[in-house]
C-alpha atoms as a PDB file:
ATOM      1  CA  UNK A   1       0.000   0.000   0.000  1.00  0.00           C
ATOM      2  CA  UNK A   2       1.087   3.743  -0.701  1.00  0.00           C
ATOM      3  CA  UNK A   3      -0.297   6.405   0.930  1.00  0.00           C
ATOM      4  CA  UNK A   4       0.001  10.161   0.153  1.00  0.00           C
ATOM      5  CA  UNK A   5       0.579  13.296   1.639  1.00  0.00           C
ATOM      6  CA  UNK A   6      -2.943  14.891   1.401  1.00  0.00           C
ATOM      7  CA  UNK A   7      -5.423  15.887   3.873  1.00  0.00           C
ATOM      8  CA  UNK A   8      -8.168  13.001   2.452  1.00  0.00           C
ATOM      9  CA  UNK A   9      -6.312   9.552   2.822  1.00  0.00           C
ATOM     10  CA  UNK A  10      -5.941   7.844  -0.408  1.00  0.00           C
ATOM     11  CA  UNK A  11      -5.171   4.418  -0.643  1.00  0.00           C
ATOM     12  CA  UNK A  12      -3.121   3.263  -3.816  1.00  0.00           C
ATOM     13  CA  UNK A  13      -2.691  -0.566  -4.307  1.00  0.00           C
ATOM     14  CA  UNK A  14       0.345  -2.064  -6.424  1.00  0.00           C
ATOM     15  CA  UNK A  15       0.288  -5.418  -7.170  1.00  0.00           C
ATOM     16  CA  UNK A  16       3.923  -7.408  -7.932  1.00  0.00           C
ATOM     17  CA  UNK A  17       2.790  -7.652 -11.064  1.00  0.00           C
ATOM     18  CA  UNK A  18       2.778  -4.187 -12.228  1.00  0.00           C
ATOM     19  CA  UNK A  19       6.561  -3.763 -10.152  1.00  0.00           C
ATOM     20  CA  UNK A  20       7.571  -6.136 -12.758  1.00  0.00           C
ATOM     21  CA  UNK A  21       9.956  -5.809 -15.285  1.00  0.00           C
ATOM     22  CA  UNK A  22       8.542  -6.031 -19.133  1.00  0.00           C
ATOM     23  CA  UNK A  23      10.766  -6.217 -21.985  1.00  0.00           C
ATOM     24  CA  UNK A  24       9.873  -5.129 -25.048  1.00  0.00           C
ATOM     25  CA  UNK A  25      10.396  -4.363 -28.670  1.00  0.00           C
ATOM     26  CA  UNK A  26       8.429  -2.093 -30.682  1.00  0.00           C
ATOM     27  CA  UNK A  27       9.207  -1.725 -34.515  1.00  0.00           C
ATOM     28  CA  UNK A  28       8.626   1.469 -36.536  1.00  0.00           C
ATOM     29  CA  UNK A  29       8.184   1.818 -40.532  1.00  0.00           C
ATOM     30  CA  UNK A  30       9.613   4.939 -42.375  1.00  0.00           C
ATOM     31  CA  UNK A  31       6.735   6.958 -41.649  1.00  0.00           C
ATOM     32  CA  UNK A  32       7.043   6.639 -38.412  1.00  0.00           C
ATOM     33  CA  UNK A  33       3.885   4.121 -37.695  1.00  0.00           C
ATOM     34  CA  UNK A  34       4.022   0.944 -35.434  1.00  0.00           C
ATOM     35  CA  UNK A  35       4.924  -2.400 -37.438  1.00  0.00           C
ATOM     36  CA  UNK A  36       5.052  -4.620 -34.724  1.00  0.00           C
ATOM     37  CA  UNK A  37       4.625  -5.111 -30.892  1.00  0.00           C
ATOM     38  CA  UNK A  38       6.815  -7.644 -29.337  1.00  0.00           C
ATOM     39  CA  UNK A  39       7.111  -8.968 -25.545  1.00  0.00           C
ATOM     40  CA  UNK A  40       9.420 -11.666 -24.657  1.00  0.00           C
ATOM     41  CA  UNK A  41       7.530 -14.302 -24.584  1.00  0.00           C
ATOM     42  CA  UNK A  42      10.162 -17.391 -23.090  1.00  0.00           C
ATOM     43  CA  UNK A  43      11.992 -16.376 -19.819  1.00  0.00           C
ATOM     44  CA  UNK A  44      15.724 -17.315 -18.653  1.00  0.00           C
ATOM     45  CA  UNK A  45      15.053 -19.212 -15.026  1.00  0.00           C
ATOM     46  CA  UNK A  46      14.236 -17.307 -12.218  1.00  0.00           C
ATOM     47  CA  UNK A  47      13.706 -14.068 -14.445  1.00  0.00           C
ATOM     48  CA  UNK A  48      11.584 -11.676 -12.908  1.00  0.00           C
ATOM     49  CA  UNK A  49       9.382 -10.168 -15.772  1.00  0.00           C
ATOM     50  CA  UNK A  50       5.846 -10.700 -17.480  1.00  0.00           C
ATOM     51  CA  UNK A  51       6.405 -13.111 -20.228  1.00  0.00           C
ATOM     52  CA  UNK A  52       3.800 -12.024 -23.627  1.00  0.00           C
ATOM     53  CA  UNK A  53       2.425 -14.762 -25.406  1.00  0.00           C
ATOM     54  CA  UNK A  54       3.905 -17.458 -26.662  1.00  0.00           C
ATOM     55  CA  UNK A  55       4.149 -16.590 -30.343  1.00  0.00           C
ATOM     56  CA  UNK A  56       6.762 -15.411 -32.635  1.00  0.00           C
ATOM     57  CA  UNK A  57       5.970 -12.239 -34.415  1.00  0.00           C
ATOM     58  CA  UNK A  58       7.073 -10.646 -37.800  1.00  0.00           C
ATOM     59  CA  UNK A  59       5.381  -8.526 -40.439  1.00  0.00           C
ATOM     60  CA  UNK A  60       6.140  -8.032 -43.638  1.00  0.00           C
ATOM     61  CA  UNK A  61       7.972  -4.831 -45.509  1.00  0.00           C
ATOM     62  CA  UNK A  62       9.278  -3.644 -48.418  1.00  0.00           C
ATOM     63  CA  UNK A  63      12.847  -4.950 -46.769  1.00  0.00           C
ATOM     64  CA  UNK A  64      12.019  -8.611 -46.363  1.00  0.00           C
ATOM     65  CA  UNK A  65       9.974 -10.101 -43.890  1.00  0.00           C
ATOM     66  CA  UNK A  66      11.293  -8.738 -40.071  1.00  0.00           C
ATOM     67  CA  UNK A  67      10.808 -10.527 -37.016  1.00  0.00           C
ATOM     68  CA  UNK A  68      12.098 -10.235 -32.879  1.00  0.00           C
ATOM     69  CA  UNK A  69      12.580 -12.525 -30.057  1.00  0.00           C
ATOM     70  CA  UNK A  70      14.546 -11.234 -27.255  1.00  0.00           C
ATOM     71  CA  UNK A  71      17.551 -12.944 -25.522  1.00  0.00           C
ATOM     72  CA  UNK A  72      16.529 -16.070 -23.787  1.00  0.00           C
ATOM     73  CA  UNK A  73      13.443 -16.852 -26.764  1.00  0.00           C
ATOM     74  CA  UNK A  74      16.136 -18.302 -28.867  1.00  0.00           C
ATOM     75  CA  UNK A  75      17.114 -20.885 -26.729  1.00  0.00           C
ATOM     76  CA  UNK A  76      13.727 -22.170 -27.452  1.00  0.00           C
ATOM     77  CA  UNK A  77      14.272 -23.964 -31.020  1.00  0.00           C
ATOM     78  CA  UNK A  78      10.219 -24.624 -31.576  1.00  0.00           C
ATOM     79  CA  UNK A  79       9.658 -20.994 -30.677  1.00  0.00           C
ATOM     80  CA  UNK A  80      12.566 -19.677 -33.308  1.00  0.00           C
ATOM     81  CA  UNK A  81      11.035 -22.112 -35.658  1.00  0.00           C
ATOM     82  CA  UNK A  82       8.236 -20.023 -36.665  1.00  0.00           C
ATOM     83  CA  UNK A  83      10.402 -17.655 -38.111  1.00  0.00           C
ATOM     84  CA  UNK A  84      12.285 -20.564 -40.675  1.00  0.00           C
ATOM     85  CA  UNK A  85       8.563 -21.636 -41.241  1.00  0.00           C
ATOM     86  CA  UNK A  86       7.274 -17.820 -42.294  1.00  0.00           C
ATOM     87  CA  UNK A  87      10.408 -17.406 -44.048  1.00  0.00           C
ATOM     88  CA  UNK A  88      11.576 -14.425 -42.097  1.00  0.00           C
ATOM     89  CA  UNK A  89      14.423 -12.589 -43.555  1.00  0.00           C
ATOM     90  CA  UNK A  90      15.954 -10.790 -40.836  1.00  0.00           C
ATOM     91  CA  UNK A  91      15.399 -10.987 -36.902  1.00  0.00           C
ATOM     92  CA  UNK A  92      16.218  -8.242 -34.093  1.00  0.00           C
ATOM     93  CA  UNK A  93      17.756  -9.603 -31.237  1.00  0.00           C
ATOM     94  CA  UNK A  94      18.117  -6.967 -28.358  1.00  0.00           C
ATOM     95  CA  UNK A  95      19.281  -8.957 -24.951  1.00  0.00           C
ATOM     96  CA  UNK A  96      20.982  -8.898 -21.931  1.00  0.00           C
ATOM     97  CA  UNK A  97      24.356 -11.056 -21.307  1.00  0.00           C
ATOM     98  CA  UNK A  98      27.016 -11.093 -18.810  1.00  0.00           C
ATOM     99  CA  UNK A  99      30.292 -11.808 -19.354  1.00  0.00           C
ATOM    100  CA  UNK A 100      30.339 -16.079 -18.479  1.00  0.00           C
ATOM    101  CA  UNK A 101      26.976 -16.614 -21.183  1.00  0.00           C
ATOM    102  CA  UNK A 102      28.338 -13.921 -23.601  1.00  0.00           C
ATOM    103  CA  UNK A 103      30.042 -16.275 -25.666  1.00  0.00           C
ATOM    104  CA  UNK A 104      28.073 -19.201 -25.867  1.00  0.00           C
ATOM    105  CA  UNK A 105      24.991 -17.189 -25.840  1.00  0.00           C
ATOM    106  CA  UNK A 106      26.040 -15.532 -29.214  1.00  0.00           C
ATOM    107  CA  UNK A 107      27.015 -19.051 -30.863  1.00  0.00           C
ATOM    108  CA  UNK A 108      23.716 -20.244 -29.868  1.00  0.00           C
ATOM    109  CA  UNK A 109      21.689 -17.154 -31.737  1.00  0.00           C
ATOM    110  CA  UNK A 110      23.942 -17.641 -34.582  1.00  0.00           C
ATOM    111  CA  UNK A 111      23.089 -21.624 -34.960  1.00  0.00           C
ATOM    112  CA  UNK A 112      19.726 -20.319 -34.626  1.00  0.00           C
ATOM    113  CA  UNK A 113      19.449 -18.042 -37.592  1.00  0.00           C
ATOM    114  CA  UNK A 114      21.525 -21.136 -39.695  1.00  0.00           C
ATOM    115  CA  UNK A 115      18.702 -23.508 -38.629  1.00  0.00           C
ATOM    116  CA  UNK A 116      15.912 -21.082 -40.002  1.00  0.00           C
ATOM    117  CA  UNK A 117      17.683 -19.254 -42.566  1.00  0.00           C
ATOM    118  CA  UNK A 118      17.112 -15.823 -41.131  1.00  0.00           C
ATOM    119  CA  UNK A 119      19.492 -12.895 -41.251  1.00  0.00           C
ATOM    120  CA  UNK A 120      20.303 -11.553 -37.342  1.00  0.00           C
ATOM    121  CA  UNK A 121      20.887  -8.504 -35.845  1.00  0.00           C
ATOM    122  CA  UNK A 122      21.764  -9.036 -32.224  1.00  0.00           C
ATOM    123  CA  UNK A 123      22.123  -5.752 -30.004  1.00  0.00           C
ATOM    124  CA  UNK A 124      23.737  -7.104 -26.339  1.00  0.00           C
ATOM    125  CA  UNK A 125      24.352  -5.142 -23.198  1.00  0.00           C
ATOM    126  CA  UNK A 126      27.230  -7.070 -21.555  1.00  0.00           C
ATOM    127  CA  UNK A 127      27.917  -8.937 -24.867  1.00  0.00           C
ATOM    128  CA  UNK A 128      28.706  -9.285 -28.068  1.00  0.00           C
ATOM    129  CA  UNK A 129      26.635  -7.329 -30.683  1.00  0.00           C
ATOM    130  CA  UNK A 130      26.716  -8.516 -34.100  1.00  0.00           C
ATOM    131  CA  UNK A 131      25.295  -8.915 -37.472  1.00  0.00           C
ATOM    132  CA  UNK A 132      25.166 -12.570 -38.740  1.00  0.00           C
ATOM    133  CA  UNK A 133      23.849 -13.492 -42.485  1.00  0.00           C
ATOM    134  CA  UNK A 134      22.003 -16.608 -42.895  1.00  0.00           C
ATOM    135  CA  UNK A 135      24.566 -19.175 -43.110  1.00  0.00           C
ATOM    136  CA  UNK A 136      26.552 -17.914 -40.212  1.00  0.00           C
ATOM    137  CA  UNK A 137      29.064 -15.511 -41.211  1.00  0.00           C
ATOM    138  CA  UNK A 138      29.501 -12.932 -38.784  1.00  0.00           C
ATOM    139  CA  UNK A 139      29.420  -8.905 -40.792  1.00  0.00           C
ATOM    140  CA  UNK A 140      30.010  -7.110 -38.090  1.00  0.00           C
ATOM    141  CA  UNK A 141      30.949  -7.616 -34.720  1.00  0.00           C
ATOM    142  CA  UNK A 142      31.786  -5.141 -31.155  1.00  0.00           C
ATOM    143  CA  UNK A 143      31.906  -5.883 -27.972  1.00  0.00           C
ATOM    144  CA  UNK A 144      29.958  -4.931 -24.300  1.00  0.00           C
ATOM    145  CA  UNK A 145      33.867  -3.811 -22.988  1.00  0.00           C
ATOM    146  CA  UNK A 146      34.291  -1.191 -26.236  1.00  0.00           C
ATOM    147  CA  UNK A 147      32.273   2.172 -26.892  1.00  0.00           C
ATOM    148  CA  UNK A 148      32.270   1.446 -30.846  1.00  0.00           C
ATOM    149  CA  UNK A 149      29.160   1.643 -32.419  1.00  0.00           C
ATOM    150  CA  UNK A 150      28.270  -1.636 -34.759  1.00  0.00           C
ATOM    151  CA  UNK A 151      27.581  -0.649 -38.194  1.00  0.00           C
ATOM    152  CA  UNK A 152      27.246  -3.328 -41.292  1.00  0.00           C
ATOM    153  CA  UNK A 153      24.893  -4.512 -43.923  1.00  0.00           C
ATOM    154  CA  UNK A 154      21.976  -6.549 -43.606  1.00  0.00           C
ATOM    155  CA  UNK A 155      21.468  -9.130 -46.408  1.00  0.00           C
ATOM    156  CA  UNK A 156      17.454  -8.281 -47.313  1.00  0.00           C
ATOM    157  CA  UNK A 157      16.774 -11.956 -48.246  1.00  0.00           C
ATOM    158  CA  UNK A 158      17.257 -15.275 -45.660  1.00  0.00           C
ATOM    159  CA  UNK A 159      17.792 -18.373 -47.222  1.00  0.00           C
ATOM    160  CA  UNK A 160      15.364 -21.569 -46.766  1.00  0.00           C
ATOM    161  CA  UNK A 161      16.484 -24.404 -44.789  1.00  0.00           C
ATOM    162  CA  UNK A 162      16.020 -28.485 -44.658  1.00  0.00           C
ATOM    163  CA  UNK A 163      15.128 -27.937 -41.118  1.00  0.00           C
ATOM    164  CA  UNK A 164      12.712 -24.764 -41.304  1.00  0.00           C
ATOM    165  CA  UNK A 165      10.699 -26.564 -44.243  1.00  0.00           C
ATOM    166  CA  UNK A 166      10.625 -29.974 -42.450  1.00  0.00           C
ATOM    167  CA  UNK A 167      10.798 -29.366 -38.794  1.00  0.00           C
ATOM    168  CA  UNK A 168      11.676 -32.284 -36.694  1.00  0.00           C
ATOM    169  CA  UNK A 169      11.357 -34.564 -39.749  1.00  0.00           C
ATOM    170  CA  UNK A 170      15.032 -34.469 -40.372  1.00  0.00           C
ATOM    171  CA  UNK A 171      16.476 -35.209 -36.935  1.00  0.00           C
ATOM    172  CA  UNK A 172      13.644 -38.194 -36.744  1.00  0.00           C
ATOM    173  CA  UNK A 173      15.224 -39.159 -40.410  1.00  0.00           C
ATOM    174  CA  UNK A 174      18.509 -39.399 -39.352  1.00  0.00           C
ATOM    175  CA  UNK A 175      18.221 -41.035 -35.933  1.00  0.00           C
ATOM    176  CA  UNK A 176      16.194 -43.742 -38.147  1.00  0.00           C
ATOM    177  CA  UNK A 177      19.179 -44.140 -40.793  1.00  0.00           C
ATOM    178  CA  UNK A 178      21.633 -44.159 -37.782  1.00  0.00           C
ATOM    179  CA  UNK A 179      19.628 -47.211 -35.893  1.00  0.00           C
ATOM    180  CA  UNK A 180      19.175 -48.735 -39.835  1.00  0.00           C
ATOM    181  CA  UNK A 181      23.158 -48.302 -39.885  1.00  0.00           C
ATOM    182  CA  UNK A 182      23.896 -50.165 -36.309  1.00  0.00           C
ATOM    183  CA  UNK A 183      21.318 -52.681 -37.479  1.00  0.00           C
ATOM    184  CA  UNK A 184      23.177 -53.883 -40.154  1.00  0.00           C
ATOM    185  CA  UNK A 185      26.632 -53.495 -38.481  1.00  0.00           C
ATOM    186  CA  UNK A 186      25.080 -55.623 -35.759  1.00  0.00           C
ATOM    187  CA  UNK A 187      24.061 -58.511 -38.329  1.00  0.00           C
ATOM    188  CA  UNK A 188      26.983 -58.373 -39.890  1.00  0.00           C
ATOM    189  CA  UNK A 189      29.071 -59.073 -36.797  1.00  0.00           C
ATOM    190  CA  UNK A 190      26.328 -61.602 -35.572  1.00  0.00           C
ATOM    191  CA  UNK A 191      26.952 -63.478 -39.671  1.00  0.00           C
ATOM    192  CA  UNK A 192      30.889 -63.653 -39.588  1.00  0.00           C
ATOM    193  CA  UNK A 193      30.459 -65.165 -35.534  1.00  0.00           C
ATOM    194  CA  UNK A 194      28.645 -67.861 -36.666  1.00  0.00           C
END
């Protein structure tokens, strides 16, 4: 409860929801209008924020098809599907790192735009901002510890990917060739024993 200072009391009620954190992207065409409304929908453990719902957003401009997720959404491969499966062609990535996660954190949002053949922009307090094309080659790069500002070119167009037009089907392919693959070498062995 908060009270103030006037002569009527007035009673003001905050719950812990609206003392927590929401992060957010909001993405602006040339004329200034609202494109798109993100909140991060998929939290790191124990993070203290609202999470929005559970669906990746893009829309669709005259520079490709743009899409967000912030920070911890891309360690969640189903969610960063969508965007392989809409055939997005660039994704913003604002986020939050420290120092430990830094690197492996920016590996893993790399393998994520290979996997669904989307061009990243990843903007990192406490990290390593960057700008990755579709097949992983790093553009541009700077780091938390410098003050230089990251400037590069954007490829307009993502690529398509095995995995972002057949989902799981590949994995589930080549775990069955793999087992196929033993099978035989298992017969094989069992044929020249006897």
């Amino acid at each position: 409860f908060f009270f103030n200072d006037t002569a009527t009391t007035e009673i003001y009620t905050l719950s812990l929801h609206d003392a927590l954190p929401i992060y957010k992207v909001l993405l602006f065409g040339p004329r200034g209008e609202q494109l798109l409304s993100y909140r991060k929908s998929n939290l790191s453990p124990g993070e203290p924020s609202i999470p929005g719902e559970k669906r990746f957003q893009f829309v669709d401009t005259s520079y490709g098809k743009l899409g967000t997720a912030i920070c911890a959404d891309f360690n969640f491969s189903r969610f960063m599907a969508a965007a392989g499966q809409n055939r997005v062609d660039i994704v913003f990535d604002p986020a939050a790192e420290w120092r430990e996660i830094a690197k492996i954190q920016t590996s893993a949002v790399i393998f994520r735009a290979v996997e669904n053949g989307f061009n990243l922009v990843k903007s990192t307090s406490n990290g390593h901002s960057l700008i990755a094309d579709s097949m992983g080659r790093i553009l541009a790069k700077s780091n938390a510890e410098s003050d230089e500002t990251l400037m590069g070119f954007v490829p307009m167009r993502g690529s398509t990917t095995g995995y972002a037009l057949g989902g799981w089907l590949f994995p589930w392919i080549d775990l069955v060739v793999f087992g196929l693959v033993l099978a035989v070498r298992a017969r094989r062995r069992w044929e020249r024993r006897a």
